[in-house]
C-alpha atoms as a PDB file:
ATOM      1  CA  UNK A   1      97.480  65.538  29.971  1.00  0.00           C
ATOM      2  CA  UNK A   2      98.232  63.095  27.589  1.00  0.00           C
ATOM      3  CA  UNK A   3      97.133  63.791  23.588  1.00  0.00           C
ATOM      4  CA  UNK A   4      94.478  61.195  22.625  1.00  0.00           C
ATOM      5  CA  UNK A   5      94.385  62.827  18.832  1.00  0.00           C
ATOM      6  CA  UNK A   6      97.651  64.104  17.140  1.00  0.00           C
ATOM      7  CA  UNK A   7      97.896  65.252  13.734  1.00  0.00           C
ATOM      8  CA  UNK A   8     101.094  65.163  12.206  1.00  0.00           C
ATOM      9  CA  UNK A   9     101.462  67.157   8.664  1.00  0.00           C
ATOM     10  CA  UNK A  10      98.200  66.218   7.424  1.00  0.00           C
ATOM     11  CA  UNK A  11      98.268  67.362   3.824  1.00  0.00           C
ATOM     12  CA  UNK A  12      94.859  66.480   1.582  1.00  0.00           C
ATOM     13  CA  UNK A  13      94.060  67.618  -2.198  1.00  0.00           C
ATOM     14  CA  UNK A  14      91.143  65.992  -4.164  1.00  0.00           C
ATOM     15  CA  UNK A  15      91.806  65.353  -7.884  1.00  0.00           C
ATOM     16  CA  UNK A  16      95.457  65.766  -7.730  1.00  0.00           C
ATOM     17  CA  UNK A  17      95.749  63.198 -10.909  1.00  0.00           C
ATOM     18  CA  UNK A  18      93.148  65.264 -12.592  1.00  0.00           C
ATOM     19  CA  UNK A  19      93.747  68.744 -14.470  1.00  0.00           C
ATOM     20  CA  UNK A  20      92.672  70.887 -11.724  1.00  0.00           C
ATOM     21  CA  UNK A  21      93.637  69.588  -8.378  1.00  0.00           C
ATOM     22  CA  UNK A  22      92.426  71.281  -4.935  1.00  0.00           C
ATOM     23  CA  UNK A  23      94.740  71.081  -2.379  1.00  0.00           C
ATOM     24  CA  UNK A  24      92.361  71.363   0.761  1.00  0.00           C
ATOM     25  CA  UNK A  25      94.833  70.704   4.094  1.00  0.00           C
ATOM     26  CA  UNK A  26      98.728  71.634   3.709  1.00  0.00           C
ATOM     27  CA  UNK A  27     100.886  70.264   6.724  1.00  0.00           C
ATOM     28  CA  UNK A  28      98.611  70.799   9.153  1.00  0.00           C
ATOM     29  CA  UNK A  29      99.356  69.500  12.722  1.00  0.00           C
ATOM     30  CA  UNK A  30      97.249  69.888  15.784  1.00  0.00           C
ATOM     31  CA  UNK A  31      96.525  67.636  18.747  1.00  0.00           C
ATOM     32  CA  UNK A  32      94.155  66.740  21.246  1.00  0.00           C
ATOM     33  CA  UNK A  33      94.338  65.715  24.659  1.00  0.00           C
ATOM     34  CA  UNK A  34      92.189  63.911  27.625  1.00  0.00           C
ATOM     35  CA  UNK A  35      89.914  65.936  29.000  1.00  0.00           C
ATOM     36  CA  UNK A  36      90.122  68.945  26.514  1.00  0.00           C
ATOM     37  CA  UNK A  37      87.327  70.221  24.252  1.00  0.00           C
ATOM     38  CA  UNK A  38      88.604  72.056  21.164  1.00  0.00           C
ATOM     39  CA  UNK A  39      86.797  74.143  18.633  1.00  0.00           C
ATOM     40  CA  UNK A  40      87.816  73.663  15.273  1.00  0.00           C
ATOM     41  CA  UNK A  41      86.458  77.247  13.138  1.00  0.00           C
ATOM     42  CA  UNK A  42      87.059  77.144   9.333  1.00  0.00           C
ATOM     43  CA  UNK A  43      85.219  79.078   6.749  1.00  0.00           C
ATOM     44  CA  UNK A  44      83.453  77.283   4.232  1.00  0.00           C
ATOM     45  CA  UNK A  45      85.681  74.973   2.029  1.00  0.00           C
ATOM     46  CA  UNK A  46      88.975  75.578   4.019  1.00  0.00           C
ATOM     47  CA  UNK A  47      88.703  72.093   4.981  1.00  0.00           C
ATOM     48  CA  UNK A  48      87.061  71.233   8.459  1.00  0.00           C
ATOM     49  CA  UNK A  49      84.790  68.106   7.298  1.00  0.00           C
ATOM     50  CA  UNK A  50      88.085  66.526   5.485  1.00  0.00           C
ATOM     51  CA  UNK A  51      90.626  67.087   8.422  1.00  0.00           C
ATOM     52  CA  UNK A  52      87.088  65.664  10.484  1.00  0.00           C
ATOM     53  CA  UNK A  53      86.558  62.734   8.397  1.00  0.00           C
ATOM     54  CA  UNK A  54      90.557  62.029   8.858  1.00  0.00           C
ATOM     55  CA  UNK A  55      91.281  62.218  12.238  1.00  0.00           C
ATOM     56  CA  UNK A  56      88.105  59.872  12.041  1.00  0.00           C
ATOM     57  CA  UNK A  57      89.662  57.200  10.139  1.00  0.00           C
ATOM     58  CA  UNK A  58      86.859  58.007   7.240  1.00  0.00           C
ATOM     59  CA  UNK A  59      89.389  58.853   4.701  1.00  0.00           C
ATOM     60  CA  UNK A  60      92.693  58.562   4.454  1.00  0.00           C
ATOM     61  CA  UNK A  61      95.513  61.939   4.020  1.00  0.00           C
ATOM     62  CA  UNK A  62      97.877  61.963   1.091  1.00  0.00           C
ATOM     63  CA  UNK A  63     101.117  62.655   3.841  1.00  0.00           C
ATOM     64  CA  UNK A  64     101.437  62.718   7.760  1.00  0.00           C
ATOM     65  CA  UNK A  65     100.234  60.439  10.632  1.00  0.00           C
ATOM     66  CA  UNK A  66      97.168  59.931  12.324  1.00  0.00           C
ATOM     67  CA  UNK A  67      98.133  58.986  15.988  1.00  0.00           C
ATOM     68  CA  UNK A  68      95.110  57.626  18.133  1.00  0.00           C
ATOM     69  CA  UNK A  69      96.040  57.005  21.807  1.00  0.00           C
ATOM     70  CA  UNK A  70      99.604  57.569  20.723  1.00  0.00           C
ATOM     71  CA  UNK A  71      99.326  54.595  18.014  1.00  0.00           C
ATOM     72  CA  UNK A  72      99.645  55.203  14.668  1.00  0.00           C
ATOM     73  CA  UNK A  73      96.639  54.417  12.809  1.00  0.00           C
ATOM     74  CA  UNK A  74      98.102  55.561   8.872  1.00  0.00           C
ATOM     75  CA  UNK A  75      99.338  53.146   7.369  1.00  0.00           C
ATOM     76  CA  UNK A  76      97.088  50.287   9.252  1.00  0.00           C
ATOM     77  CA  UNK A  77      94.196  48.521   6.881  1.00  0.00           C
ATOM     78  CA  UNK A  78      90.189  48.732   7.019  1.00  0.00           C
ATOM     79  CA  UNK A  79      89.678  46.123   9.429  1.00  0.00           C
ATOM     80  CA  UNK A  80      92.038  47.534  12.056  1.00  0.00           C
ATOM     81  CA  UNK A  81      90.576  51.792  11.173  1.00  0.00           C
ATOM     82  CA  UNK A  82      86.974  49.695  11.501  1.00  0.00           C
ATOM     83  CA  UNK A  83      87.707  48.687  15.001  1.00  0.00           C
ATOM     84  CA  UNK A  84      89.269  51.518  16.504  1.00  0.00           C
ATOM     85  CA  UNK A  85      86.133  53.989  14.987  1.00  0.00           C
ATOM     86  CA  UNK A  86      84.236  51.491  16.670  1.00  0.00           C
ATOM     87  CA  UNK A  87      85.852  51.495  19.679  1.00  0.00           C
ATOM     88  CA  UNK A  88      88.019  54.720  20.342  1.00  0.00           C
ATOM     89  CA  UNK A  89      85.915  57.179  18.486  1.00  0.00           C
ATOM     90  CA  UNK A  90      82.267  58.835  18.821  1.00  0.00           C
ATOM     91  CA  UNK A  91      80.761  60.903  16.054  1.00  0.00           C
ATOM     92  CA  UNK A  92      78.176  63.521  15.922  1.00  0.00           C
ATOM     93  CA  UNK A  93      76.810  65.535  13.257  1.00  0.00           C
ATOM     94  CA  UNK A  94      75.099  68.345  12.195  1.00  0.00           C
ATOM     95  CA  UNK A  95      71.749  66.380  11.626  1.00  0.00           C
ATOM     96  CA  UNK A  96      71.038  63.220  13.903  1.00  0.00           C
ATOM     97  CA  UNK A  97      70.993  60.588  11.501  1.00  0.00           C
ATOM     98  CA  UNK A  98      68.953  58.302  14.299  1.00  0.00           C
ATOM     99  CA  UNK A  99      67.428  55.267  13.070  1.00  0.00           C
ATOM    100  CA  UNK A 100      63.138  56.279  12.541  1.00  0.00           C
ATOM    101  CA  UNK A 101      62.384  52.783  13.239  1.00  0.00           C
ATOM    102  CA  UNK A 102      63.415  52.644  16.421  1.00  0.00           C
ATOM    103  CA  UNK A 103      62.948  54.377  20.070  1.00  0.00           C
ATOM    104  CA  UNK A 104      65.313  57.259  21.636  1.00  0.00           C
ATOM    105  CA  UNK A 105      66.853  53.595  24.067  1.00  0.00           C
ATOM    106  CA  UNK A 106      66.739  51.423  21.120  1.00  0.00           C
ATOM    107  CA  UNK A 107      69.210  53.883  19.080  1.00  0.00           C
ATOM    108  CA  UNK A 108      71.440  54.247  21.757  1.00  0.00           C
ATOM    109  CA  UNK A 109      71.415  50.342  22.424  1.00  0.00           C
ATOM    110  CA  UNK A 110      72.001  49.255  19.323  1.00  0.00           C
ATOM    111  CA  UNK A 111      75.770  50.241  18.543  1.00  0.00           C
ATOM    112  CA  UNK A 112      76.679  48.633  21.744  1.00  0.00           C
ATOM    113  CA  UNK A 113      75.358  45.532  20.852  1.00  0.00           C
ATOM    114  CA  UNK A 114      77.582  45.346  17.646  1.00  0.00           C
ATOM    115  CA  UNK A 115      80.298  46.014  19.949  1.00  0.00           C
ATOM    116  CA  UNK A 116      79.921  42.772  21.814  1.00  0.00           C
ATOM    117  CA  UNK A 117      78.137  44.328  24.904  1.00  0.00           C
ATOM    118  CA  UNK A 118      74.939  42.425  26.760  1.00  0.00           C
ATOM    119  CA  UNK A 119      71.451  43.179  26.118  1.00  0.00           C
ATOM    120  CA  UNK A 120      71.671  44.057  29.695  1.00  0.00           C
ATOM    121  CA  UNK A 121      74.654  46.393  30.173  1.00  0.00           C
ATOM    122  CA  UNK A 122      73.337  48.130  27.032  1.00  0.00           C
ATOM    123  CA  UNK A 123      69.928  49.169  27.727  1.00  0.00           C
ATOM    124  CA  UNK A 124      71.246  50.149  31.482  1.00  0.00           C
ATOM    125  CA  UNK A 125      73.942  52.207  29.691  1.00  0.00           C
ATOM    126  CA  UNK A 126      71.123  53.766  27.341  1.00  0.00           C
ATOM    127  CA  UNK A 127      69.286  54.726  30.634  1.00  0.00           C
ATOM    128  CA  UNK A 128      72.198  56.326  32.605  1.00  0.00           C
ATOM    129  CA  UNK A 129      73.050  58.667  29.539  1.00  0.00           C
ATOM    130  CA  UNK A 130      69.319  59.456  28.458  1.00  0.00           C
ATOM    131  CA  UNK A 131      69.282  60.376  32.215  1.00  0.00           C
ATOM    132  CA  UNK A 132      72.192  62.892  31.813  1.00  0.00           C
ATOM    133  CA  UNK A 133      70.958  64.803  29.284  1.00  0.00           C
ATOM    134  CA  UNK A 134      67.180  64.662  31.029  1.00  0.00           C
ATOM    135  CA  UNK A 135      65.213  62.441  28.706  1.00  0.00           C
ATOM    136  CA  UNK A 136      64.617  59.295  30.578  1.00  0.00           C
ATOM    137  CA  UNK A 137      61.171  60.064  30.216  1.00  0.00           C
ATOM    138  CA  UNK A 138      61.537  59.773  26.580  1.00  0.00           C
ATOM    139  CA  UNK A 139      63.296  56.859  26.148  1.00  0.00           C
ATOM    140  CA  UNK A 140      60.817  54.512  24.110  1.00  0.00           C
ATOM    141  CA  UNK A 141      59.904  57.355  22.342  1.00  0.00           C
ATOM    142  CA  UNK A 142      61.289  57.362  18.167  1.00  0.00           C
ATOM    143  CA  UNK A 143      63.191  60.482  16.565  1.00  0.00           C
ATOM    144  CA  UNK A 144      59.678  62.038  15.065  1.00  0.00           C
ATOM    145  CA  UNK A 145      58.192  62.019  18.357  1.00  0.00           C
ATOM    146  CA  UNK A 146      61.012  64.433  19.487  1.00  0.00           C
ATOM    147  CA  UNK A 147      62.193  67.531  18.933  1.00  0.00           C
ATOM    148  CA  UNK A 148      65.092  68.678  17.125  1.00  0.00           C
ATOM    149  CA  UNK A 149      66.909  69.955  20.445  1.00  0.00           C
ATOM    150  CA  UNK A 150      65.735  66.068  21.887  1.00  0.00           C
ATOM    151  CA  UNK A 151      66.595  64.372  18.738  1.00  0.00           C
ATOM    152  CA  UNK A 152      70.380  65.599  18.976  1.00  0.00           C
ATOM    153  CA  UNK A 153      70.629  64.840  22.445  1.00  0.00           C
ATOM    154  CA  UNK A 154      69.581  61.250  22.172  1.00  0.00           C
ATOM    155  CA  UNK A 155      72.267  61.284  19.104  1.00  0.00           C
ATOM    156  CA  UNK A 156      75.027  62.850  21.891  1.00  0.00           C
ATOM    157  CA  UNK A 157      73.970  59.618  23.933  1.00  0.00           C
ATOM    158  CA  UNK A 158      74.415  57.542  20.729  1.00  0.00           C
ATOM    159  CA  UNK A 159      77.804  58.926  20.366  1.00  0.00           C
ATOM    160  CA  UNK A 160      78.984  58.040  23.617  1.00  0.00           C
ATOM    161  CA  UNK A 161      77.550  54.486  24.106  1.00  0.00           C
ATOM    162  CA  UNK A 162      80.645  52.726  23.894  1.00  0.00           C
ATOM    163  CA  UNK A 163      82.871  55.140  25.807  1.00  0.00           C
ATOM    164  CA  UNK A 164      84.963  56.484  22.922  1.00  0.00           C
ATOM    165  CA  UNK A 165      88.154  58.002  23.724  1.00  0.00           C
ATOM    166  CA  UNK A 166      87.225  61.036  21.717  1.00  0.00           C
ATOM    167  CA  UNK A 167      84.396  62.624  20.636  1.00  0.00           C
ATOM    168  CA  UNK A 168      84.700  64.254  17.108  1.00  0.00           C
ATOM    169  CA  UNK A 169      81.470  66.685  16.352  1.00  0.00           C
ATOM    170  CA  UNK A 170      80.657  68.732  12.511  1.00  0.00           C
ATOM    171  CA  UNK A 171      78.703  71.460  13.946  1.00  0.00           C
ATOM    172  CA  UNK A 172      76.655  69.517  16.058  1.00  0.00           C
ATOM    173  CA  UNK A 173      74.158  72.544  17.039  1.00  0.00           C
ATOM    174  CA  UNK A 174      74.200  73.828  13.531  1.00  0.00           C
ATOM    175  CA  UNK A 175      70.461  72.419  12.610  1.00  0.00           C
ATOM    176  CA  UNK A 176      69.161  74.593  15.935  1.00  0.00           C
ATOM    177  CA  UNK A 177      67.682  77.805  16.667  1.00  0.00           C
ATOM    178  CA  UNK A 178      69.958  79.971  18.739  1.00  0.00           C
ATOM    179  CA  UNK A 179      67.924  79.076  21.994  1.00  0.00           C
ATOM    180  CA  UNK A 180      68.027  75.785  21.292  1.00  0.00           C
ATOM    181  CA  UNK A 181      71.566  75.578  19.948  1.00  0.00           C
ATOM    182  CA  UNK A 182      72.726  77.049  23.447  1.00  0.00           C
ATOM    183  CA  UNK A 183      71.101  74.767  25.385  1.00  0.00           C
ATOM    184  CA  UNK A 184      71.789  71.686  23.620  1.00  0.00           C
ATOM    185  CA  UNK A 185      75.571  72.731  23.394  1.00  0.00           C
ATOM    186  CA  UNK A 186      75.516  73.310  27.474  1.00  0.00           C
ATOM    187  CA  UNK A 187      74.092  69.378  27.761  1.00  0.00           C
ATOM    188  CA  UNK A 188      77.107  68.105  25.347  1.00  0.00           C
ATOM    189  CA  UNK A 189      79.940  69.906  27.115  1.00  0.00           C
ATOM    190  CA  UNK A 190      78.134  68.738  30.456  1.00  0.00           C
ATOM    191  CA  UNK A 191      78.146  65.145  28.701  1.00  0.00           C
ATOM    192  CA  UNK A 192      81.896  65.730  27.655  1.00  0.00           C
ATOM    193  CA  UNK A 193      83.193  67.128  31.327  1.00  0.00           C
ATOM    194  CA  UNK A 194      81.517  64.302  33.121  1.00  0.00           C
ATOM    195  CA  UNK A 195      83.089  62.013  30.662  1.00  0.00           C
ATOM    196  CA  UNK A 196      86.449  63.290  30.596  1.00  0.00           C
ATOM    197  CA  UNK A 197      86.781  62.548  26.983  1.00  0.00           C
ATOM    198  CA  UNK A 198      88.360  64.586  24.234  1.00  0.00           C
ATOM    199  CA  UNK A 199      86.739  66.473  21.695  1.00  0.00           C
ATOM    200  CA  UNK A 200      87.101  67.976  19.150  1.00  0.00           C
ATOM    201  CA  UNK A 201      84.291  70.073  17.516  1.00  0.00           C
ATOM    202  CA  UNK A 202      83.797  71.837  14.823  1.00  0.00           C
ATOM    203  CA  UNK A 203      81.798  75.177  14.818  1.00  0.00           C
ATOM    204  CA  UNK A 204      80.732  78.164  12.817  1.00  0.00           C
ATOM    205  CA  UNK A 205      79.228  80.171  16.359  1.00  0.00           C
ATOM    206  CA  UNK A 206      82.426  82.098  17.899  1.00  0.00           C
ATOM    207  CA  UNK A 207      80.376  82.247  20.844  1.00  0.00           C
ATOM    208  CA  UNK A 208      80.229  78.838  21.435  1.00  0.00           C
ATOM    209  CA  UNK A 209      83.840  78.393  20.412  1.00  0.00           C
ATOM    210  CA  UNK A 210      84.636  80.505  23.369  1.00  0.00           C
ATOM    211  CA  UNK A 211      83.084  78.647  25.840  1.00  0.00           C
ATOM    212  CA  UNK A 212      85.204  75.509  24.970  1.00  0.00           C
ATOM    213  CA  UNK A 213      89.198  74.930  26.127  1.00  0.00           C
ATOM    214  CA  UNK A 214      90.992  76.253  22.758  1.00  0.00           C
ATOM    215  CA  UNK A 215      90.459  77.335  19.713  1.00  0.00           C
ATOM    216  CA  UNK A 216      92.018  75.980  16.367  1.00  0.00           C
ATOM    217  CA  UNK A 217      91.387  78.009  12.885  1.00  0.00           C
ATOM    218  CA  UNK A 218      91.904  76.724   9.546  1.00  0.00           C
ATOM    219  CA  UNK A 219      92.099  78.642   6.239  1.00  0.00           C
ATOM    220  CA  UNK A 220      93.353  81.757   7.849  1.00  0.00           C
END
């Protein structure tokens, strides 16, 4: 399999000009490849949203390479990091930050369209994943008209509208009651297999850690 994420001695610390600097990653290195689901498990504060928000091209680390489909994305400027998050990478989070204005389809639609795609192909694409994850039927429905469990499947969908390359998730359950939690977490690794994307998620439930490819810790 060939890595679609590699991080190469990532080191981060926040207010290193200041009097008390906080060194949150030191040379940290991991990778992931096609097709390969990792759980990311860090205590609080050990550093799991930074190294996220990196290997997202949302912030930038103070030494070591970013490699994105074996290109390396460090030292390249906003425009370029804007296009390949727009392109290569999906993002989901712990709440589902959908748009209240607009339906379940709409939400899904609408990053496609700012990525140059038809009105057409969009809303087609919108139905075939809403149809994955079983909520065709609630496709012109808007995010208070669903329910949490719904409302982060529709933002799964969102995610992967423009066929990212990889999928990078800050405990995407996290917002769920256990029940719900396990089954929304069975629809995204069914969404991620079928895919054959890589991801790379980050989790506090060891259980559901388990159930993906490998586990990587931090602060330990």
């Amino acid at each position: 399999m060939s890595d679609i994420l590699e991080l190469d001695g990532i080191s981060k610390t926040y207010g290193k000009d200041g009097p008390a600097p906080v060194p949150v990653l030191r040379d940290l290195s991991l990778s992931v490849a096609r097709g390969e689901v990792v759980a990311l498990v860090a205590p609080s504060g050990a550093g799991k949203s930074t190294l996220l928000h990196i290997a997202g091209l949302l912030d930038t680390a103070d030494s070591g390479r970013v490699l994105l489909n074996a290109r390396d994305m460090s030292g390249q400027g906003d425009r370029v990091r804007t296009e390949a998050r727009r392109r290569e990478l999906g993002f989901v989070y712990q709440f589902h930050h959908l748009l209240p204005e607009f339906s379940a389809a709409e939400n899904i639609v609408l990053p496609q369209l700012a990525n140059g795609i038809s009105a057409a192909a969009a809303q087609a694409r919108a139905s075939d994943l809403l149809a994955r994850v079983g909520l065709e039927h609630r496709a012109a429905h808007r995010p208070a008209q669903l329910s949490g469990g719904e409302q982060q499947r529709v933002a799964f969908c969102r995610a992967l509208a423009n066929g990212p390359a990889l999928l990078l998730a800050d405990e995407p359950t996290g917002n769920l009651d256990p029940a719900t939690s396990d089954k929304v977490f069975g629809v995204l690794m069914a969404l991620v297999r079928e895919t054959g994307l890589a991801a790379l998620i980050a989790t506090h439930n060891l259980d559901l850690a388990a159930r993906m490819d490998r586990i990587v810790r931090l602060g330990e």
